[in-house]
C-alpha atoms as a PDB file:
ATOM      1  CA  UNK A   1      89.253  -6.858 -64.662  1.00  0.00           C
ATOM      2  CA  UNK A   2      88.062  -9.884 -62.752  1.00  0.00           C
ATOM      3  CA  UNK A   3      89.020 -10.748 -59.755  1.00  0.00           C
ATOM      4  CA  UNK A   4      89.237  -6.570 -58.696  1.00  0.00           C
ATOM      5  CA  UNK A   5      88.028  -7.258 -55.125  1.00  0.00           C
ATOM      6  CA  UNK A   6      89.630 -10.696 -54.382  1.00  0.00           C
ATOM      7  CA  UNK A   7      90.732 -10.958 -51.579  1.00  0.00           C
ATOM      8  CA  UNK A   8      88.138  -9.207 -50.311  1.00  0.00           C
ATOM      9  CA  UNK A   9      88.335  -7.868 -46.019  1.00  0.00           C
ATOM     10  CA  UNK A  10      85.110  -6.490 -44.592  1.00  0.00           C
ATOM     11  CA  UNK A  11      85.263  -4.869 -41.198  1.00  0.00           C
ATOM     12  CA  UNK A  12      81.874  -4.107 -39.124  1.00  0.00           C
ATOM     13  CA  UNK A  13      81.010  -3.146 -36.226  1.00  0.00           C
ATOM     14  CA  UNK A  14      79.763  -5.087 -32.773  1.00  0.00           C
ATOM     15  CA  UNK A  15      76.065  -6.630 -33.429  1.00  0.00           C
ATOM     16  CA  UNK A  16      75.878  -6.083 -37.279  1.00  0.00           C
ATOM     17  CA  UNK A  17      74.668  -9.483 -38.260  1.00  0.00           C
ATOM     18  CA  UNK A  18      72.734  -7.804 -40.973  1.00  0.00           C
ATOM     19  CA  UNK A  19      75.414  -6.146 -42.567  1.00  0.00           C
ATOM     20  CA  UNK A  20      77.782  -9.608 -42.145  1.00  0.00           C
ATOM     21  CA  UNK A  21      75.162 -11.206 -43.882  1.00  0.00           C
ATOM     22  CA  UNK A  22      74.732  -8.702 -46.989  1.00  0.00           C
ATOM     23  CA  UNK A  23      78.309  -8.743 -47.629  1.00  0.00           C
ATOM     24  CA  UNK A  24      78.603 -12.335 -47.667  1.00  0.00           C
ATOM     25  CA  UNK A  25      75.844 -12.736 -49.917  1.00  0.00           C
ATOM     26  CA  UNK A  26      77.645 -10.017 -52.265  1.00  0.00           C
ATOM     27  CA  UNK A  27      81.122 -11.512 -51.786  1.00  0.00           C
ATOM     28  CA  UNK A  28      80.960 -15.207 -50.268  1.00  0.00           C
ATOM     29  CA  UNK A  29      85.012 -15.291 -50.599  1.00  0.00           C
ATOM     30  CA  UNK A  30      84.907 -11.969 -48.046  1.00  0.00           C
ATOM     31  CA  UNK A  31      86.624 -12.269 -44.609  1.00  0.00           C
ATOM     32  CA  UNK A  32      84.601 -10.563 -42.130  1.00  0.00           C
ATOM     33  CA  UNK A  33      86.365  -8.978 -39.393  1.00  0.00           C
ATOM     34  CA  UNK A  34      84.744  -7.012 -36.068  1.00  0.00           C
ATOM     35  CA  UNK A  35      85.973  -3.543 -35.157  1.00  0.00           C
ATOM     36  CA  UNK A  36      84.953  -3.808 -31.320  1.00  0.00           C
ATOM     37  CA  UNK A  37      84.964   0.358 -30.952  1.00  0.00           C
ATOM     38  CA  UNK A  38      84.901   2.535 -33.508  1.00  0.00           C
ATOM     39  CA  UNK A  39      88.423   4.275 -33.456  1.00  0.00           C
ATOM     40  CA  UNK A  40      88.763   5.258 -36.756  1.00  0.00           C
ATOM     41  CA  UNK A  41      90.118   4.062 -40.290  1.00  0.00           C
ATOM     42  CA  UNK A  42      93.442   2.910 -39.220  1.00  0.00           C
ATOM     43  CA  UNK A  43      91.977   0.993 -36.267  1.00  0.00           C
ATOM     44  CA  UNK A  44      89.079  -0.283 -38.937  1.00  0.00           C
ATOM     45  CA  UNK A  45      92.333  -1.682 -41.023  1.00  0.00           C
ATOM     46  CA  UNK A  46      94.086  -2.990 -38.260  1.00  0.00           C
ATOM     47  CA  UNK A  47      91.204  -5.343 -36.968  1.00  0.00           C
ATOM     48  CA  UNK A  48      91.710  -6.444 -41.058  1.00  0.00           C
ATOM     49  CA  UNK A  49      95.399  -7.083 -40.305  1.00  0.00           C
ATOM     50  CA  UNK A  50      95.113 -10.722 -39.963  1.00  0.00           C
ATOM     51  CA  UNK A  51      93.712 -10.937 -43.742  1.00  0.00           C
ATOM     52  CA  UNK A  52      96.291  -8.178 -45.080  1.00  0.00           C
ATOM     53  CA  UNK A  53      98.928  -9.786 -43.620  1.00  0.00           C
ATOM     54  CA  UNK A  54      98.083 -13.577 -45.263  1.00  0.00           C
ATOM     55  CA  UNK A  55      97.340 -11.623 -48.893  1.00  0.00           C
ATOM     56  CA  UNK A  56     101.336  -9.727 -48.356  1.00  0.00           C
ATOM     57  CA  UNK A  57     102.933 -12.894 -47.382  1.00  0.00           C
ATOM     58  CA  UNK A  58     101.005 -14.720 -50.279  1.00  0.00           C
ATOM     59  CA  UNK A  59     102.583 -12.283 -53.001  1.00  0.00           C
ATOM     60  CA  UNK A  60      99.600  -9.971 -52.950  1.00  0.00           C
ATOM     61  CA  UNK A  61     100.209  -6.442 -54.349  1.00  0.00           C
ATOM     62  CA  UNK A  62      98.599  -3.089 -53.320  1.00  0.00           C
ATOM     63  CA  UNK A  63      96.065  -3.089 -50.433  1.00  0.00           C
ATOM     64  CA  UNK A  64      93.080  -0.641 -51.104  1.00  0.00           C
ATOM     65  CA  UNK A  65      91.134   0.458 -48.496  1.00  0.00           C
ATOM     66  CA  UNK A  66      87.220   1.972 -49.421  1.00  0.00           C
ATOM     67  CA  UNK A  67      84.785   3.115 -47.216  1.00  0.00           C
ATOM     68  CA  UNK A  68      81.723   1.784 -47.074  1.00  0.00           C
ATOM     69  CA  UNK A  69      79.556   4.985 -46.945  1.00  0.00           C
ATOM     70  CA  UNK A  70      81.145   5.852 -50.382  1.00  0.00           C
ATOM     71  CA  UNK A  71      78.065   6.076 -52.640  1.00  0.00           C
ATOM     72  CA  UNK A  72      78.313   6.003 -56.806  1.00  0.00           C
ATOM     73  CA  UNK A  73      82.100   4.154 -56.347  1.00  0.00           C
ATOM     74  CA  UNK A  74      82.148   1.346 -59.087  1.00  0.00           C
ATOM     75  CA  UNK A  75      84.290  -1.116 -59.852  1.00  0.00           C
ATOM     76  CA  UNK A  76      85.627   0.932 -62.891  1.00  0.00           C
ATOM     77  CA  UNK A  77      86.229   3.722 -60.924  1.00  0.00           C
ATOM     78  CA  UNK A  78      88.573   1.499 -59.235  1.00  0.00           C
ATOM     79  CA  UNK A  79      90.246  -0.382 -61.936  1.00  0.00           C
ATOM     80  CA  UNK A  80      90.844   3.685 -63.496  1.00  0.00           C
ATOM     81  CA  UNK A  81      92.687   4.303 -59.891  1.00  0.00           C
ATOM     82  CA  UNK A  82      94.369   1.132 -60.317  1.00  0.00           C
ATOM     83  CA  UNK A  83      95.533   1.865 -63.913  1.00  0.00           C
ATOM     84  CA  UNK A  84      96.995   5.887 -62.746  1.00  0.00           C
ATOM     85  CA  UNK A  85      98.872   4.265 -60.300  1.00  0.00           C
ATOM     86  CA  UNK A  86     100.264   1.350 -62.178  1.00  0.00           C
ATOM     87  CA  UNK A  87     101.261   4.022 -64.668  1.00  0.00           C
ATOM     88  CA  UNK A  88     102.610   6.202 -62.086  1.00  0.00           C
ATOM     89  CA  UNK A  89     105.637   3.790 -60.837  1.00  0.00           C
END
């Protein structure tokens, strides 16, 4: 499935450069967005909400939300979670 991870929100921490950089070079279509404290997931997707909010109001469908630290998670492992919950409703 191409396209899986378009639009694609990444949300860092204060004075991670580094990891900015990395995930541009991996996704150059990614919005970056800075979590000023680290208050959790919810607060992690709420400094997002400026680039979930454009991909709603521009028809976009479901809005996944991965962790990072999450090692061995392909893109097939998403596109099988995808499919169960396509089939699902």
């Amino acid at each position: 499935m191409t396209g899986l991870f378009i639009p694609l929100a990444v949300v860092i921490g204060p004075d991670m450069d580094d990891v900015r950089r990395e995930a541009l070079r991996q996704a150059q279509q990614a919005a970056v967005f800075v979590q000023g404290a680290q208050l959790g997931t919810a607060h992690a997707v709420q400094a997002a909400a400026p680039a979930i909010e454009h991909f709603l109001a521009a028809g976009g469908g479901d809005v996944v939300v991965l962790y990072a630290d999450t090692p061995l998670l392909t893109p097939e492992t998403i596109q099988r979670l995808r499919a169960e919950l396509d089939e699902r409703l």
